[in-house]
N, C-alpha and C. Protein backbone atom coordinates (compact mmCIF):
# COMPACT_ATOMS: atom_id res chain seq x y z
N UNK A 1 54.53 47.67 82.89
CA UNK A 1 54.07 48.86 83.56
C UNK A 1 54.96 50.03 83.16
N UNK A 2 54.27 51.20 83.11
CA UNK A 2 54.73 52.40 82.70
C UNK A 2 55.04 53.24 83.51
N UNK A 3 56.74 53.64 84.15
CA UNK A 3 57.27 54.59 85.12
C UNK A 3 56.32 55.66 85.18
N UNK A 4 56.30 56.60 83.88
CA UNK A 4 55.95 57.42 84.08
C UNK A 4 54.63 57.59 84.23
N UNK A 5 53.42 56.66 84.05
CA UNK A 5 52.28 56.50 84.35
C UNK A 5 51.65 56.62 85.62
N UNK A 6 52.78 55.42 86.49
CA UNK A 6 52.69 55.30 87.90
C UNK A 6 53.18 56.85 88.22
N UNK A 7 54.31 57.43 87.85
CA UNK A 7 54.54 58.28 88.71
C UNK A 7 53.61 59.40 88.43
N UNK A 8 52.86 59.65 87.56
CA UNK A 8 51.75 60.80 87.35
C UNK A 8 50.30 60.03 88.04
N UNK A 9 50.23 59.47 87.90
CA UNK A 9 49.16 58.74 88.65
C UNK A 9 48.87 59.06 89.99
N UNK A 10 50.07 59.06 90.60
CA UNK A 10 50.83 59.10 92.23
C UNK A 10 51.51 60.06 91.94
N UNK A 11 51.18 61.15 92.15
CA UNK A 11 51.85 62.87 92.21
C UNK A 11 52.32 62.92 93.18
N UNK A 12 51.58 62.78 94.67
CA UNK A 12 52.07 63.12 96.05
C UNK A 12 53.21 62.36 96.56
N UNK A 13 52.84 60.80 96.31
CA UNK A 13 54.03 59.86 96.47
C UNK A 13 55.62 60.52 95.42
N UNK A 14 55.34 60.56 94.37
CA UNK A 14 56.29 61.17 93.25
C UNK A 14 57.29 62.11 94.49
N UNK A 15 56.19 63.49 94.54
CA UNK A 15 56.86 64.58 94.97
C UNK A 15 58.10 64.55 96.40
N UNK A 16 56.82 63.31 96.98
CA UNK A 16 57.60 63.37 98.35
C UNK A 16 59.09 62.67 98.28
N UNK A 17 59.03 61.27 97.23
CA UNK A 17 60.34 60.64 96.78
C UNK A 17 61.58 61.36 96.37
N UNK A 18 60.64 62.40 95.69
CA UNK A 18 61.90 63.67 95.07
C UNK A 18 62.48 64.55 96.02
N UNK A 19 61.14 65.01 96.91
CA UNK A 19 62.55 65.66 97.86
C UNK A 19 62.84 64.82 99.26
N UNK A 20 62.17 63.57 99.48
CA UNK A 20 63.50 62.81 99.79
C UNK A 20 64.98 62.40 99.62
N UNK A 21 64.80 62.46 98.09
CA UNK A 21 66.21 61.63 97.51
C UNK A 21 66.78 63.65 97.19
N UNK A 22 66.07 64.47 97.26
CA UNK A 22 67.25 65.86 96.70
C UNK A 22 67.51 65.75 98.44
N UNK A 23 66.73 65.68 99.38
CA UNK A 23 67.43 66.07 101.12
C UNK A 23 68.22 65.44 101.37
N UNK A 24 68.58 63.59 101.18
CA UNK A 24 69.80 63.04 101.36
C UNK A 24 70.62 63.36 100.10
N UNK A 25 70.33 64.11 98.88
CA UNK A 25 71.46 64.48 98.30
C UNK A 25 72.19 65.60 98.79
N UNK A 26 71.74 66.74 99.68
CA UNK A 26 71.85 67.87 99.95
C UNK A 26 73.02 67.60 101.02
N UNK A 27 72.09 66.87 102.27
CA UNK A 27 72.87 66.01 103.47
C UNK A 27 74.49 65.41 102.79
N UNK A 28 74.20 64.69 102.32
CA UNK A 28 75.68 63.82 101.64
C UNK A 28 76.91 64.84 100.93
N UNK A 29 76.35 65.79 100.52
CA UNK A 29 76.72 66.72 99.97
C UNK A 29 77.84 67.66 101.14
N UNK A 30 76.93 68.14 101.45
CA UNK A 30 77.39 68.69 102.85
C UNK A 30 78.39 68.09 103.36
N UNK A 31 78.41 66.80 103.65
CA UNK A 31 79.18 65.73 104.94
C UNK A 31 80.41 65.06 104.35
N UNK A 32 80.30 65.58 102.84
CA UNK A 32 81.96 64.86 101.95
C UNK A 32 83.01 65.19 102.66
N UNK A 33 83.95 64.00 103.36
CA UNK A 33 85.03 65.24 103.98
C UNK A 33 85.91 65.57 102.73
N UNK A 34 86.88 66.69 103.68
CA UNK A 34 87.33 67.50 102.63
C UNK A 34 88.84 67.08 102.57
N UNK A 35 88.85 65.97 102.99
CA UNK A 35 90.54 65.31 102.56
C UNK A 35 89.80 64.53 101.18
N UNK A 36 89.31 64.23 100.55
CA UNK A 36 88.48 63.76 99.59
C UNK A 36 89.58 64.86 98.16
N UNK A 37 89.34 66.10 98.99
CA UNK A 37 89.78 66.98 97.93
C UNK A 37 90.58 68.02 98.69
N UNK A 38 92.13 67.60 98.05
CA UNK A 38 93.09 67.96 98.91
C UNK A 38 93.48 68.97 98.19
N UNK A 39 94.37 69.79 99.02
CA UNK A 39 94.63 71.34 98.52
C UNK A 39 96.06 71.15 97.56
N UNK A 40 96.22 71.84 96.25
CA UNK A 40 97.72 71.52 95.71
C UNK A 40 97.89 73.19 95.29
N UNK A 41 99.10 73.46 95.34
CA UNK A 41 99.37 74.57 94.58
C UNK A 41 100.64 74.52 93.14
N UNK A 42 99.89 75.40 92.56
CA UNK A 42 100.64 75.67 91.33
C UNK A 42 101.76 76.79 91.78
N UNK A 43 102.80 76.26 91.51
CA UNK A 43 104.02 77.83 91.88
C UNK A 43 104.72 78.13 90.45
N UNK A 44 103.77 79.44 90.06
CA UNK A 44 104.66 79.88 89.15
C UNK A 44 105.20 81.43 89.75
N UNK A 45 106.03 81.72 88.34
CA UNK A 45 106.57 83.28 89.07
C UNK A 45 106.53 84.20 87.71
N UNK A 46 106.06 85.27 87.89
CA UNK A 46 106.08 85.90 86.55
C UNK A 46 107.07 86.59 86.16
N UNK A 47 107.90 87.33 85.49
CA UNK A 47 109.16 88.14 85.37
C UNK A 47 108.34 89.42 84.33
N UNK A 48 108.35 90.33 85.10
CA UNK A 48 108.66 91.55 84.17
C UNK A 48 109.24 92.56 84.50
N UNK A 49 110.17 92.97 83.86
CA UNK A 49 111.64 93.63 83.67
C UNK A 49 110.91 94.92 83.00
N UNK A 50 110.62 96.19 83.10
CA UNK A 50 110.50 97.15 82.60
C UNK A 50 112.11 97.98 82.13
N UNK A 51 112.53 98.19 81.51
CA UNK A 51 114.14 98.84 81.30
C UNK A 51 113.93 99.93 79.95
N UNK A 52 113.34 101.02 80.93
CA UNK A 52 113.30 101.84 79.67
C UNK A 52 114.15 102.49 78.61
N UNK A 53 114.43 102.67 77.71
CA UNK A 53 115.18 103.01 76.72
C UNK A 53 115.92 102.22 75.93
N UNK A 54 115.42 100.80 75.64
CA UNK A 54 116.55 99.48 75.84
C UNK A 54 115.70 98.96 75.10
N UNK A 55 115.78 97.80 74.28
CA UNK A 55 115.27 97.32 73.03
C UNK A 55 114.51 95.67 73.77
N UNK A 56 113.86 95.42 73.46
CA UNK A 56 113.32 93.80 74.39
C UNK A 56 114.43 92.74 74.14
N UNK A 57 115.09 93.02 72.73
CA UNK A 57 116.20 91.93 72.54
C UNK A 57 117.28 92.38 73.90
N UNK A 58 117.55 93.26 73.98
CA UNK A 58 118.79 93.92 75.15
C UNK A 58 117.96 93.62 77.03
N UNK A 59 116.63 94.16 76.88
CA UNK A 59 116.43 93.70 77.92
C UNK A 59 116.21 91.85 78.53
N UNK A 60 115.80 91.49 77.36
CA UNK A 60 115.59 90.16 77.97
C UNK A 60 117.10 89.51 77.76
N UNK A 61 118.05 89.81 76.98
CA UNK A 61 119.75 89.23 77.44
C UNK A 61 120.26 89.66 78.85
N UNK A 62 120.00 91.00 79.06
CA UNK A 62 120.79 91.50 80.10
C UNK A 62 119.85 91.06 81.68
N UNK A 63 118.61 91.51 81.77
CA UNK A 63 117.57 91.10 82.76
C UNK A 63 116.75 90.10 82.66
N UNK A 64 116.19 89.49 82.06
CA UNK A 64 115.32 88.36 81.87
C UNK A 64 115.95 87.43 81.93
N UNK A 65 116.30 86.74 81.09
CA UNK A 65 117.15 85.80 81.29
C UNK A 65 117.99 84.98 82.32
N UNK A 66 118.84 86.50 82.94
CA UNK A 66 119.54 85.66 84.88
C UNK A 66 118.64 85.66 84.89
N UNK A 67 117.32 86.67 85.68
CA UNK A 67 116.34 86.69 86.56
C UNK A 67 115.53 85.00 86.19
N UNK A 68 115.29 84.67 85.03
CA UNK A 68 114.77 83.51 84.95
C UNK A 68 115.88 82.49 85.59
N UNK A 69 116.77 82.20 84.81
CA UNK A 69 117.98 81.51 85.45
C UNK A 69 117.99 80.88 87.06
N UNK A 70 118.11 82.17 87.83
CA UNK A 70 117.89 82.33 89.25
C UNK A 70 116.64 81.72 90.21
N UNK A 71 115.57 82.50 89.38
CA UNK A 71 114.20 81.65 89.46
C UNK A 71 114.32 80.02 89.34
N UNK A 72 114.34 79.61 88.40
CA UNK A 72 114.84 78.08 88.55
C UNK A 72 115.64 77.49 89.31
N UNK A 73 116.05 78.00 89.88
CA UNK A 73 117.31 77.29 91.32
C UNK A 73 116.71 77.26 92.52
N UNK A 74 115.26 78.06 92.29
CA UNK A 74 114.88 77.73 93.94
C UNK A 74 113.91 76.48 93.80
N UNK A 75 113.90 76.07 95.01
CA UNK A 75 112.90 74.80 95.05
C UNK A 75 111.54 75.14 94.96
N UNK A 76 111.36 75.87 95.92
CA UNK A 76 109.79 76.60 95.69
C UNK A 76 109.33 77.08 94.45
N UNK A 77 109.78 76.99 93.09
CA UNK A 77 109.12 77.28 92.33
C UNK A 77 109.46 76.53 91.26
């Protein structure tokens, strides 16, 4: 026997199966709890040092660098 025969054959039966099975997909959908999908965070930190008149080699020795340094010592990030 041929699925798709029966199911063109039987349109009304077809249709009603389909949005049976999309309403308990919809339902189930809905009702996932949400410890399923638990919250995480990413902690980054960005550094930008503006130091005008100062070359990027001079700023990132003199400011970037501690400031990164420092950054890494805390736990939170």
């Amino acid at each position: 026997m041929n699925p798709c025969a029966i199911a063109l054959n039987n349109s009304r039966t077809t249709l009603v199966l389909y949005g049976a099975v999309l309403l308990v997909g919809i339902t189930t959908y809905l009702s996932i709890g949400r410890r399923e999908y638990p919250e995480f965070t990413i902690r980054t930190a960005n550094v930008l040092t503006p130091y005008p008149g100062r070359t990027t080699l001079q700023v990132e020795k003199e400011v970037t660098e501690p400031l990164e340094q420092a950054i890494r010592e805390l736990t939170e990030v």
